[in-house]
PDB file of N, CA and C in Angstrom:
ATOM      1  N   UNK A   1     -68.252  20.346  54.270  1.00  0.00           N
ATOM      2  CA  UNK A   1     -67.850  21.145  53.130  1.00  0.00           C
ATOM      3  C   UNK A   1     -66.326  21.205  52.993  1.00  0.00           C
ATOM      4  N   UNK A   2     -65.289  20.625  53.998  1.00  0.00           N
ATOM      5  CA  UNK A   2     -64.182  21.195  53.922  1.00  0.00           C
ATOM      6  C   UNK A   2     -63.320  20.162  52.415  1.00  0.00           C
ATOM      7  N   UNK A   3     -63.991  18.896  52.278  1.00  0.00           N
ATOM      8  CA  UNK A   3     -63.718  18.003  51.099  1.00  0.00           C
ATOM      9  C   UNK A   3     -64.433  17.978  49.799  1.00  0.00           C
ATOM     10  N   UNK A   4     -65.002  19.530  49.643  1.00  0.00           N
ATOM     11  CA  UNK A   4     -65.593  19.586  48.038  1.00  0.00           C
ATOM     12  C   UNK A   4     -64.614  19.687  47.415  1.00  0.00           C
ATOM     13  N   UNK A   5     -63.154  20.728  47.700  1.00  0.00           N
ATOM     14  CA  UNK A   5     -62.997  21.475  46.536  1.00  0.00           C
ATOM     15  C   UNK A   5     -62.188  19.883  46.112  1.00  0.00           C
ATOM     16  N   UNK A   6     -61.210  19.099  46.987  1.00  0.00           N
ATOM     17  CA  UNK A   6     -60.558  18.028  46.427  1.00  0.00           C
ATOM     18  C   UNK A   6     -61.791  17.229  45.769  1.00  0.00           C
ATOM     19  N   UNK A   7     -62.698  16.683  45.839  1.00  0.00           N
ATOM     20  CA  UNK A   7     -63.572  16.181  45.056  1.00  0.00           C
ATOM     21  C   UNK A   7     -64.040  16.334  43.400  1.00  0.00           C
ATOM     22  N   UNK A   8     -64.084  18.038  44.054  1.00  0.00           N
ATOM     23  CA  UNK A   8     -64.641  18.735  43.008  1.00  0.00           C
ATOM     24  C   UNK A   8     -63.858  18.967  41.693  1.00  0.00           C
ATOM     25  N   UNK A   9     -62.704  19.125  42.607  1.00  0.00           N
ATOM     26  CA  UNK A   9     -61.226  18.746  41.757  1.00  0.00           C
ATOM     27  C   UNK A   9     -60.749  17.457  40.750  1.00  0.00           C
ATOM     28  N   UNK A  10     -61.171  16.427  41.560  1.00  0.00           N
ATOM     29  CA  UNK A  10     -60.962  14.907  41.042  1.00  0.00           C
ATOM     30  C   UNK A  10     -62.233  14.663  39.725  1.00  0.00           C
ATOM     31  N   UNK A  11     -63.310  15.277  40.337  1.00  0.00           N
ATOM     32  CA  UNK A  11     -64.282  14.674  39.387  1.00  0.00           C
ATOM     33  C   UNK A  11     -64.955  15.519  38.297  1.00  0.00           C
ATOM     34  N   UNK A  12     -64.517  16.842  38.131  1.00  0.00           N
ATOM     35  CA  UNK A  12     -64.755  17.817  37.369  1.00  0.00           C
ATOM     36  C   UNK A  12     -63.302  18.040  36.328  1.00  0.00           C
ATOM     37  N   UNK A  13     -62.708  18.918  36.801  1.00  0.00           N
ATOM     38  CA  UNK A  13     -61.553  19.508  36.640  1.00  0.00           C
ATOM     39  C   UNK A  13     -60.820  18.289  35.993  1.00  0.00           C
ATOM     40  N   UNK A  14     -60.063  17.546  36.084  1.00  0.00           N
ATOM     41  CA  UNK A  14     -59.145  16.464  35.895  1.00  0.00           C
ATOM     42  C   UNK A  14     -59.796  15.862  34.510  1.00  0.00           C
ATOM     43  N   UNK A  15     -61.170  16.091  34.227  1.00  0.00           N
ATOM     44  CA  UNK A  15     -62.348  14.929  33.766  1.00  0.00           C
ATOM     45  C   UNK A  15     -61.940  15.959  32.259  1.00  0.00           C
ATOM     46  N   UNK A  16     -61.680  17.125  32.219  1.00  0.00           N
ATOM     47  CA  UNK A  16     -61.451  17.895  31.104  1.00  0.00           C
ATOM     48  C   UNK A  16     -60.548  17.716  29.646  1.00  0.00           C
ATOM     49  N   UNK A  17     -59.465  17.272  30.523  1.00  0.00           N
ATOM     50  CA  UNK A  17     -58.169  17.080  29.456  1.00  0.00           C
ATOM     51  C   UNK A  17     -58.541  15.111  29.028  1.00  0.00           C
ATOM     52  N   UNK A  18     -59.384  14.361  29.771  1.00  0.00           N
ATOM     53  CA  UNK A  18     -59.734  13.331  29.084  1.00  0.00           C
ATOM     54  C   UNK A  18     -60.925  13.518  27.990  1.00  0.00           C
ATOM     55  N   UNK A  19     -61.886  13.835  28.237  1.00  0.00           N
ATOM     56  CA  UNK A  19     -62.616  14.492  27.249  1.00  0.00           C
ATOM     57  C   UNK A  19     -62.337  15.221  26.329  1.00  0.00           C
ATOM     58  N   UNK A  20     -61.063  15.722  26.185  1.00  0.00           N
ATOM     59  CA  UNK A  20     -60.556  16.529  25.130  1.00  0.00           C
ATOM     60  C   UNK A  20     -59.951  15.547  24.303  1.00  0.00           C
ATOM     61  N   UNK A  21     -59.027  14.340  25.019  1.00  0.00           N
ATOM     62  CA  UNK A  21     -58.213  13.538  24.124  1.00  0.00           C
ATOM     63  C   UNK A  21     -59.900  12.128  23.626  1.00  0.00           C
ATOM     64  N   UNK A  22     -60.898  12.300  24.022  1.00  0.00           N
ATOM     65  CA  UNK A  22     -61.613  11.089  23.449  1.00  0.00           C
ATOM     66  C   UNK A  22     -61.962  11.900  22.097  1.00  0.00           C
ATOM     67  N   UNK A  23     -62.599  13.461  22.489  1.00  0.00           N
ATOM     68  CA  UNK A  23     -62.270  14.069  21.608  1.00  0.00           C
ATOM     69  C   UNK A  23     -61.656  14.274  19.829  1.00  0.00           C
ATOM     70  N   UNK A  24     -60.529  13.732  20.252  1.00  0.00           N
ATOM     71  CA  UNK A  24     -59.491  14.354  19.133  1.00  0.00           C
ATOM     72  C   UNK A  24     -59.373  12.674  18.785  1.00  0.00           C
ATOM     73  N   UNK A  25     -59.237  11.582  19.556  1.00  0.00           N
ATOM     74  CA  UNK A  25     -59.599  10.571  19.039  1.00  0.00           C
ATOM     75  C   UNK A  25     -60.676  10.326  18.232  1.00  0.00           C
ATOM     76  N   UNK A  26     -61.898  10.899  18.626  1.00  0.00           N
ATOM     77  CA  UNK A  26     -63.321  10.803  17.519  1.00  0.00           C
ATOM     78  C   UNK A  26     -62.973  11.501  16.368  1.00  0.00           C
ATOM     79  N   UNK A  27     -62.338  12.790  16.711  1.00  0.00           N
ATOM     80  CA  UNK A  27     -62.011  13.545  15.187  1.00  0.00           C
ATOM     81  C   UNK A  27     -61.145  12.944  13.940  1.00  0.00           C
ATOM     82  N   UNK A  28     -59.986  11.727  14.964  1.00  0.00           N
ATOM     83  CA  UNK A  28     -59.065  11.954  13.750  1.00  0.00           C
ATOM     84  C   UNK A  28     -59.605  10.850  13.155  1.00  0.00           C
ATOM     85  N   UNK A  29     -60.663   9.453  13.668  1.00  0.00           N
ATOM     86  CA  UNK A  29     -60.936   8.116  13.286  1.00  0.00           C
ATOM     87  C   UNK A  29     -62.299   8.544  12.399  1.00  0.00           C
ATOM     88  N   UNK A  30     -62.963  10.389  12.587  1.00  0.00           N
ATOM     89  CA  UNK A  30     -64.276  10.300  11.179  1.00  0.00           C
ATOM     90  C   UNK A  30     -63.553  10.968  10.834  1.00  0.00           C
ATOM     91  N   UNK A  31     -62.747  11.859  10.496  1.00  0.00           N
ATOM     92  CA  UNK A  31     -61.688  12.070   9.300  1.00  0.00           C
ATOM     93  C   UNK A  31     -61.596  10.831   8.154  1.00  0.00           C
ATOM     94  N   UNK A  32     -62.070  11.765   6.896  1.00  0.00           N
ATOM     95  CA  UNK A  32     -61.903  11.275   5.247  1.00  0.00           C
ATOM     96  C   UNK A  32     -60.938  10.452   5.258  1.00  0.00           C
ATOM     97  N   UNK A  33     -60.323   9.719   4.692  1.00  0.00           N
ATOM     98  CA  UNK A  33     -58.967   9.539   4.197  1.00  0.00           C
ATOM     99  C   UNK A  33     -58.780   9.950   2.835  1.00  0.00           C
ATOM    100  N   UNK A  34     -57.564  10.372   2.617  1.00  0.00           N
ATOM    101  CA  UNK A  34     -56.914  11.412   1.922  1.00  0.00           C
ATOM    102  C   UNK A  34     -56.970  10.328   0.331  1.00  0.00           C
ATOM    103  N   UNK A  35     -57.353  11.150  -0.685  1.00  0.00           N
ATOM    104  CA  UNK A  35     -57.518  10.296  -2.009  1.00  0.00           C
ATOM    105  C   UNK A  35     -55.841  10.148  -2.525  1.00  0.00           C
ATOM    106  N   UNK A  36     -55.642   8.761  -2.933  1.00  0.00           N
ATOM    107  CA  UNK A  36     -54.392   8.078  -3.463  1.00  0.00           C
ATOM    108  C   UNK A  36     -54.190   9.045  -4.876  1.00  0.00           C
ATOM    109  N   UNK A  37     -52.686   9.061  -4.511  1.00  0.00           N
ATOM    110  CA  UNK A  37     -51.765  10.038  -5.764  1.00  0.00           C
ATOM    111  C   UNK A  37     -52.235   9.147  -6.600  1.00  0.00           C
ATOM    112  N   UNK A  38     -52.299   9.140  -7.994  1.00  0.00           N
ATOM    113  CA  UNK A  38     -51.875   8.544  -8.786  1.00  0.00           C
ATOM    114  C   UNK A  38     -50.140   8.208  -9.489  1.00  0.00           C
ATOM    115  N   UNK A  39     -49.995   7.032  -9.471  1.00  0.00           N
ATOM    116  CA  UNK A  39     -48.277   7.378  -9.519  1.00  0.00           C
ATOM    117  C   UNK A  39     -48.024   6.439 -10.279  1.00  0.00           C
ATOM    118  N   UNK A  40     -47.100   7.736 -11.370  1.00  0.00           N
ATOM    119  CA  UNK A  40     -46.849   7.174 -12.982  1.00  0.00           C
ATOM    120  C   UNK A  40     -45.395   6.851 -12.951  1.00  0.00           C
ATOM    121  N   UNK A  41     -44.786   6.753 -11.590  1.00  0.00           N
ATOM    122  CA  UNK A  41     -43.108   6.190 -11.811  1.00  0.00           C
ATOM    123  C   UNK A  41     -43.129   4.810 -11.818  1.00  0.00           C
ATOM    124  N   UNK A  42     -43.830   3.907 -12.325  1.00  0.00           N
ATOM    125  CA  UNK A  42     -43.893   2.274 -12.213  1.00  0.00           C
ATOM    126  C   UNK A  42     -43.542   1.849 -10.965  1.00  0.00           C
ATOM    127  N   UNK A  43     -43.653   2.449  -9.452  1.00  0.00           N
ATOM    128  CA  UNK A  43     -43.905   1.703  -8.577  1.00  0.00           C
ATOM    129  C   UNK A  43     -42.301   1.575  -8.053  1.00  0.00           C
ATOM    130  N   UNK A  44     -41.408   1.896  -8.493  1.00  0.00           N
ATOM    131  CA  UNK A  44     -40.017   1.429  -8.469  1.00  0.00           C
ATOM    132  C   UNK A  44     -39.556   2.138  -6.998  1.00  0.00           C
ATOM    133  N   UNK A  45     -38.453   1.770  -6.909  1.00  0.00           N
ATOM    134  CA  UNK A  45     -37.806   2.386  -5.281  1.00  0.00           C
ATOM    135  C   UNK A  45     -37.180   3.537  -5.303  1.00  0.00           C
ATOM    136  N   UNK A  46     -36.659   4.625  -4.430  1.00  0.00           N
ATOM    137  CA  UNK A  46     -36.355   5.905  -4.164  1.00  0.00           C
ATOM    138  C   UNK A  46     -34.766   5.913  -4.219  1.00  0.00           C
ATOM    139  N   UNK A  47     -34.059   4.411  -3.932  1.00  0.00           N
ATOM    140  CA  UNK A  47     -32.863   4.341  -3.770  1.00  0.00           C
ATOM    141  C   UNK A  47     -32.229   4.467  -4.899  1.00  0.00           C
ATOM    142  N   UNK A  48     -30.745   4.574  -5.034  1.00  0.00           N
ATOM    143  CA  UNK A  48     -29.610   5.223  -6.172  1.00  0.00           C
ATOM    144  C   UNK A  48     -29.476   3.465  -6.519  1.00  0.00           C
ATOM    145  N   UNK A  49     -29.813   2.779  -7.913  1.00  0.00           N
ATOM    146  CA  UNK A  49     -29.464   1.320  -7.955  1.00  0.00           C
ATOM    147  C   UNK A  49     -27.640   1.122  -7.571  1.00  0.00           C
ATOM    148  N   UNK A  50     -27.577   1.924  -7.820  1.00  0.00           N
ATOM    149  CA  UNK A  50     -25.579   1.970  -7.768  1.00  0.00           C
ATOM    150  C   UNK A  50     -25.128   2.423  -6.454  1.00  0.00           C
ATOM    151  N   UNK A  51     -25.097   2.062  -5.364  1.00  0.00           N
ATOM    152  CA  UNK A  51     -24.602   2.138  -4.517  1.00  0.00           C
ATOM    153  C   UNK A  51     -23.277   3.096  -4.220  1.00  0.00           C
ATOM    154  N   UNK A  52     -23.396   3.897  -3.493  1.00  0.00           N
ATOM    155  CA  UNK A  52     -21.679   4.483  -3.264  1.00  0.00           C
ATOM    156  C   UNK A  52     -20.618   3.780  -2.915  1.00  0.00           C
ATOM    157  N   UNK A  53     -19.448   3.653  -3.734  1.00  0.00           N
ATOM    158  CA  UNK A  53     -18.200   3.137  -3.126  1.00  0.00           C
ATOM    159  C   UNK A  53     -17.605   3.113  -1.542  1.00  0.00           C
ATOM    160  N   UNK A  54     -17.597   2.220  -0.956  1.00  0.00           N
ATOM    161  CA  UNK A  54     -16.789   2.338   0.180  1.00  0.00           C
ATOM    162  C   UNK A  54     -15.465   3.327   0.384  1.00  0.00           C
ATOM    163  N   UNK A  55     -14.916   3.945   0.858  1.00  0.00           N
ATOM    164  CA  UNK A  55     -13.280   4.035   1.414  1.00  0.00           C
ATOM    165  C   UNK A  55     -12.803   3.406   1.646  1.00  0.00           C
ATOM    166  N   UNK A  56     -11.131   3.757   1.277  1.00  0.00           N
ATOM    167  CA  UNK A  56     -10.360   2.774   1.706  1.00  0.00           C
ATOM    168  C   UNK A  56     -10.672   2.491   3.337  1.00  0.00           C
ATOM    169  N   UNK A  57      -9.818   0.751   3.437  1.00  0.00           N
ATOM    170  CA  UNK A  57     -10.261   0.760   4.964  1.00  0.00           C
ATOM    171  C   UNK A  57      -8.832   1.046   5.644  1.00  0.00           C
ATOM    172  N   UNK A  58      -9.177   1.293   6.819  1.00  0.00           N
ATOM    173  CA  UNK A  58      -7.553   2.364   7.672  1.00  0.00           C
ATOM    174  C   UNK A  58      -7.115   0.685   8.070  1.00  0.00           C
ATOM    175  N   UNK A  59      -5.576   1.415   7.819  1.00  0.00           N
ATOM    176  CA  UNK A  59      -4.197   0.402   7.630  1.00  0.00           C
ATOM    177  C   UNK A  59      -4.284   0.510   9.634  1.00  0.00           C
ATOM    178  N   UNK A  60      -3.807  -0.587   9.589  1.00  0.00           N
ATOM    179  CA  UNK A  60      -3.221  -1.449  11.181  1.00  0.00           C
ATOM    180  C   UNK A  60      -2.409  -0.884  11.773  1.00  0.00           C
ATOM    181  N   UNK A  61      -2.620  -0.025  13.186  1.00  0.00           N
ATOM    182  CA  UNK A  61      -0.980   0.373  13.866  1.00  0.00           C
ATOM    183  C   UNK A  61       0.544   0.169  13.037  1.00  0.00           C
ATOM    184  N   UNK A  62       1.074   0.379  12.777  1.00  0.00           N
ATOM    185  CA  UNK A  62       2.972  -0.250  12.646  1.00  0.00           C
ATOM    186  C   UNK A  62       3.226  -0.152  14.189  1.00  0.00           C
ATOM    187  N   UNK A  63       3.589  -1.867  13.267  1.00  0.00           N
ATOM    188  CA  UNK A  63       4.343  -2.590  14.847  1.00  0.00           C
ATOM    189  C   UNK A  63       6.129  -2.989  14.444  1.00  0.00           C
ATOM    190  N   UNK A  64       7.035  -3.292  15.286  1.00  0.00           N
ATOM    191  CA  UNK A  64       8.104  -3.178  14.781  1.00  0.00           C
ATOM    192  C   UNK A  64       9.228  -1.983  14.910  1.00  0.00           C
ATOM    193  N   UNK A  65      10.476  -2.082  13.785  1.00  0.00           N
ATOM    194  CA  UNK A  65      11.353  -1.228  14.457  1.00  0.00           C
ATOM    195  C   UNK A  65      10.965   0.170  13.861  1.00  0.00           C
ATOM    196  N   UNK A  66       9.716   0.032  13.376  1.00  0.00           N
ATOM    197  CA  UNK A  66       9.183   1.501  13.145  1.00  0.00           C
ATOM    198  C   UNK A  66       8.576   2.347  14.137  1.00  0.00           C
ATOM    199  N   UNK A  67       8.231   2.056  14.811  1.00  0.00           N
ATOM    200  CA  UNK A  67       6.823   2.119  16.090  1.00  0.00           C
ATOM    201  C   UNK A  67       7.328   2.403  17.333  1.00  0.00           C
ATOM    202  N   UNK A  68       6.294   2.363  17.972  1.00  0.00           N
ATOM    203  CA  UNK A  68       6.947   2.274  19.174  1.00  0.00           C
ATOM    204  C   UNK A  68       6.598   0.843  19.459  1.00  0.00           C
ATOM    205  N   UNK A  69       6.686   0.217  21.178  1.00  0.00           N
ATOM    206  CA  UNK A  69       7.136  -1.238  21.214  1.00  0.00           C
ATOM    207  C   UNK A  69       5.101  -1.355  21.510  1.00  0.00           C
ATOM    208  N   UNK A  70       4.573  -2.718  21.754  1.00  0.00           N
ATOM    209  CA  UNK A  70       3.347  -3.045  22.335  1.00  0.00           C
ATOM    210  C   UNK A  70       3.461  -2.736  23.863  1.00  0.00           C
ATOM    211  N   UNK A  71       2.283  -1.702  24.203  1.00  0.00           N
ATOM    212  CA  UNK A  71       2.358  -1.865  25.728  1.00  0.00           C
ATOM    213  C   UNK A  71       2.184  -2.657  26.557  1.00  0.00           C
ATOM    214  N   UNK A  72       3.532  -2.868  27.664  1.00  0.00           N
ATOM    215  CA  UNK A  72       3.547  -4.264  28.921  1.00  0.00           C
ATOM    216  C   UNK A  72       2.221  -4.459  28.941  1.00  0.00           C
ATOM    217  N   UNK A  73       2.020  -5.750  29.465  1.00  0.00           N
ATOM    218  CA  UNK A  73       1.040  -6.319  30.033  1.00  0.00           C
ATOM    219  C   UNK A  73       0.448  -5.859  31.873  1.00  0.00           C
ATOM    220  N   UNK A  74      -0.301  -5.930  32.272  1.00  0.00           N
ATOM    221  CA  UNK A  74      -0.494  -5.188  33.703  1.00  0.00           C
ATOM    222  C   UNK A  74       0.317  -6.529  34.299  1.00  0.00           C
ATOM    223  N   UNK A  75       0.428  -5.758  35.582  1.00  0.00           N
ATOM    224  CA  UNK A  75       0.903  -6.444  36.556  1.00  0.00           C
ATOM    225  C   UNK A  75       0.301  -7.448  36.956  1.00  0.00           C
ATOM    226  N   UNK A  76       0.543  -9.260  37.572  1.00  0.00           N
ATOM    227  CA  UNK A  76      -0.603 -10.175  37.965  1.00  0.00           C
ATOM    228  C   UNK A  76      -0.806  -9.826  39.271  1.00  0.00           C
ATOM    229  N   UNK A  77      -2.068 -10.006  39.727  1.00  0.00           N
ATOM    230  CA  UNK A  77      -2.623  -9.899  41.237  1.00  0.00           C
ATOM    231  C   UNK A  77      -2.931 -11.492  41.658  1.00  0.00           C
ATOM    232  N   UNK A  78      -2.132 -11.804  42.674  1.00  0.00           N
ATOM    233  CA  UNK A  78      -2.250 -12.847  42.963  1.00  0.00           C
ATOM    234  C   UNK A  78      -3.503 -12.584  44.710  1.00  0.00           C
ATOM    235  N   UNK A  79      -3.946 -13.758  44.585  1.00  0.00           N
ATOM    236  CA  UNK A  79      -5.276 -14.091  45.959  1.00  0.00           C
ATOM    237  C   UNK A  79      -4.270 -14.544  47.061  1.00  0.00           C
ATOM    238  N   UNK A  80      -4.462 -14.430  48.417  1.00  0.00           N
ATOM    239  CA  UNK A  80      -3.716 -14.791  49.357  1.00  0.00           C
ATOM    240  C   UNK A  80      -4.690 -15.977  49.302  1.00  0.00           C
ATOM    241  N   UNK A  81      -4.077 -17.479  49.816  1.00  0.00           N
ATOM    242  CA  UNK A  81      -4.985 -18.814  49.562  1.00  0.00           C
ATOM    243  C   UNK A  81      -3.645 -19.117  50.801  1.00  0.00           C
ATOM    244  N   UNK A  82      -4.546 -19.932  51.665  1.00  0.00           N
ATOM    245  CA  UNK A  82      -3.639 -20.683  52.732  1.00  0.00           C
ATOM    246  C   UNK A  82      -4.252 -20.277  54.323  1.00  0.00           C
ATOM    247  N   UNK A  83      -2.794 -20.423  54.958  1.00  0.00           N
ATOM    248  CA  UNK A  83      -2.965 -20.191  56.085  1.00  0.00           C
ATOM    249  C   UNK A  83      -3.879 -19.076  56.399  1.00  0.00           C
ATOM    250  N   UNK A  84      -5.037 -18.907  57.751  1.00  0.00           N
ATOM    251  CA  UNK A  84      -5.506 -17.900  58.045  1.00  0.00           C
ATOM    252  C   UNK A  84      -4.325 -16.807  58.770  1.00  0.00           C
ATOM    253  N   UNK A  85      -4.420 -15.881  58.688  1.00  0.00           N
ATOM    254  CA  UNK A  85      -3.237 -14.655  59.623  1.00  0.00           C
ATOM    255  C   UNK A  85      -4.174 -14.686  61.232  1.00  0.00           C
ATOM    256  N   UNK A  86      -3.459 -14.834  61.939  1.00  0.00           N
ATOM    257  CA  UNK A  86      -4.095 -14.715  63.300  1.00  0.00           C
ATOM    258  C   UNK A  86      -3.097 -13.743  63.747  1.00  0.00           C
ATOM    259  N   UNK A  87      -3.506 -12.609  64.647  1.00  0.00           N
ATOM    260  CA  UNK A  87      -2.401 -11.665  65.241  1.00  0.00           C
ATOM    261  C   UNK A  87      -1.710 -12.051  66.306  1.00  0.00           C
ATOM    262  N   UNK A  88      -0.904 -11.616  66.837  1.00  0.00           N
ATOM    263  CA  UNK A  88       0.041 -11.643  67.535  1.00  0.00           C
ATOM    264  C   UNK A  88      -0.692 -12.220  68.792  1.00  0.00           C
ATOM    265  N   UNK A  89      -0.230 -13.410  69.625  1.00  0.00           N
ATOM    266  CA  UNK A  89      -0.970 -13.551  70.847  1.00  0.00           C
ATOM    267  C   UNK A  89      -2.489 -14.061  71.339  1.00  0.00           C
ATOM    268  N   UNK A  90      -2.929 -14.512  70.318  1.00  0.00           N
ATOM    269  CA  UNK A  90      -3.752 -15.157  70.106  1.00  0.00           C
ATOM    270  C   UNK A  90      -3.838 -16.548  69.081  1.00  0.00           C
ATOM    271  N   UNK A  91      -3.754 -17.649  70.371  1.00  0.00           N
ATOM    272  CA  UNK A  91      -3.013 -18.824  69.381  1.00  0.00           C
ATOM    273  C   UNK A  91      -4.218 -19.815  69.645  1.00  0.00           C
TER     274      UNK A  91
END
């Protein structure tokens, strides 16, 4: 008896909330479908035919003796390539 209640658990209990969703699946697939509007706007689209104007588009940094200068470039990192370093005393 000490492995009913987990059983009882797995094969009862748990078994509920699936039966609820086959459920609501059966309900919504014999559900009517809903009778078509009739629609007297000739079928046409929801959109404005005239489009809204863009904004202007934003002007480029000032570069020059107006500005300030372009910022340096970073520093290069060069790879050590060559000789291995061996320490002191060990040749």
């Amino acid at each position: 008896m000490e492995g009913f209640w987990a059983i009882f658990w797995i094969a009862v209990v748990l078994k509920i909330p699936v039966a609820m969703l086959l459920y609501i699946v059966w309900w919504a697939i014999k559900d009517p479908p809903l009778a078509a509007v009739d629609g007297s706007d000739g079928g046409g689209s929801d959109r404005d035919p005239r489009p809204h104007p863009r904004g202007p588009v934003p002007k480029p940094p000032r570069r020059g003796p107006h500005a300030a200068p372009r910022p340096s470039s970073p520093a290069r990192v060069r790879t050590a390539r060559g000789r291995r370093r061996v320490p002191a005393g060990h040749v």
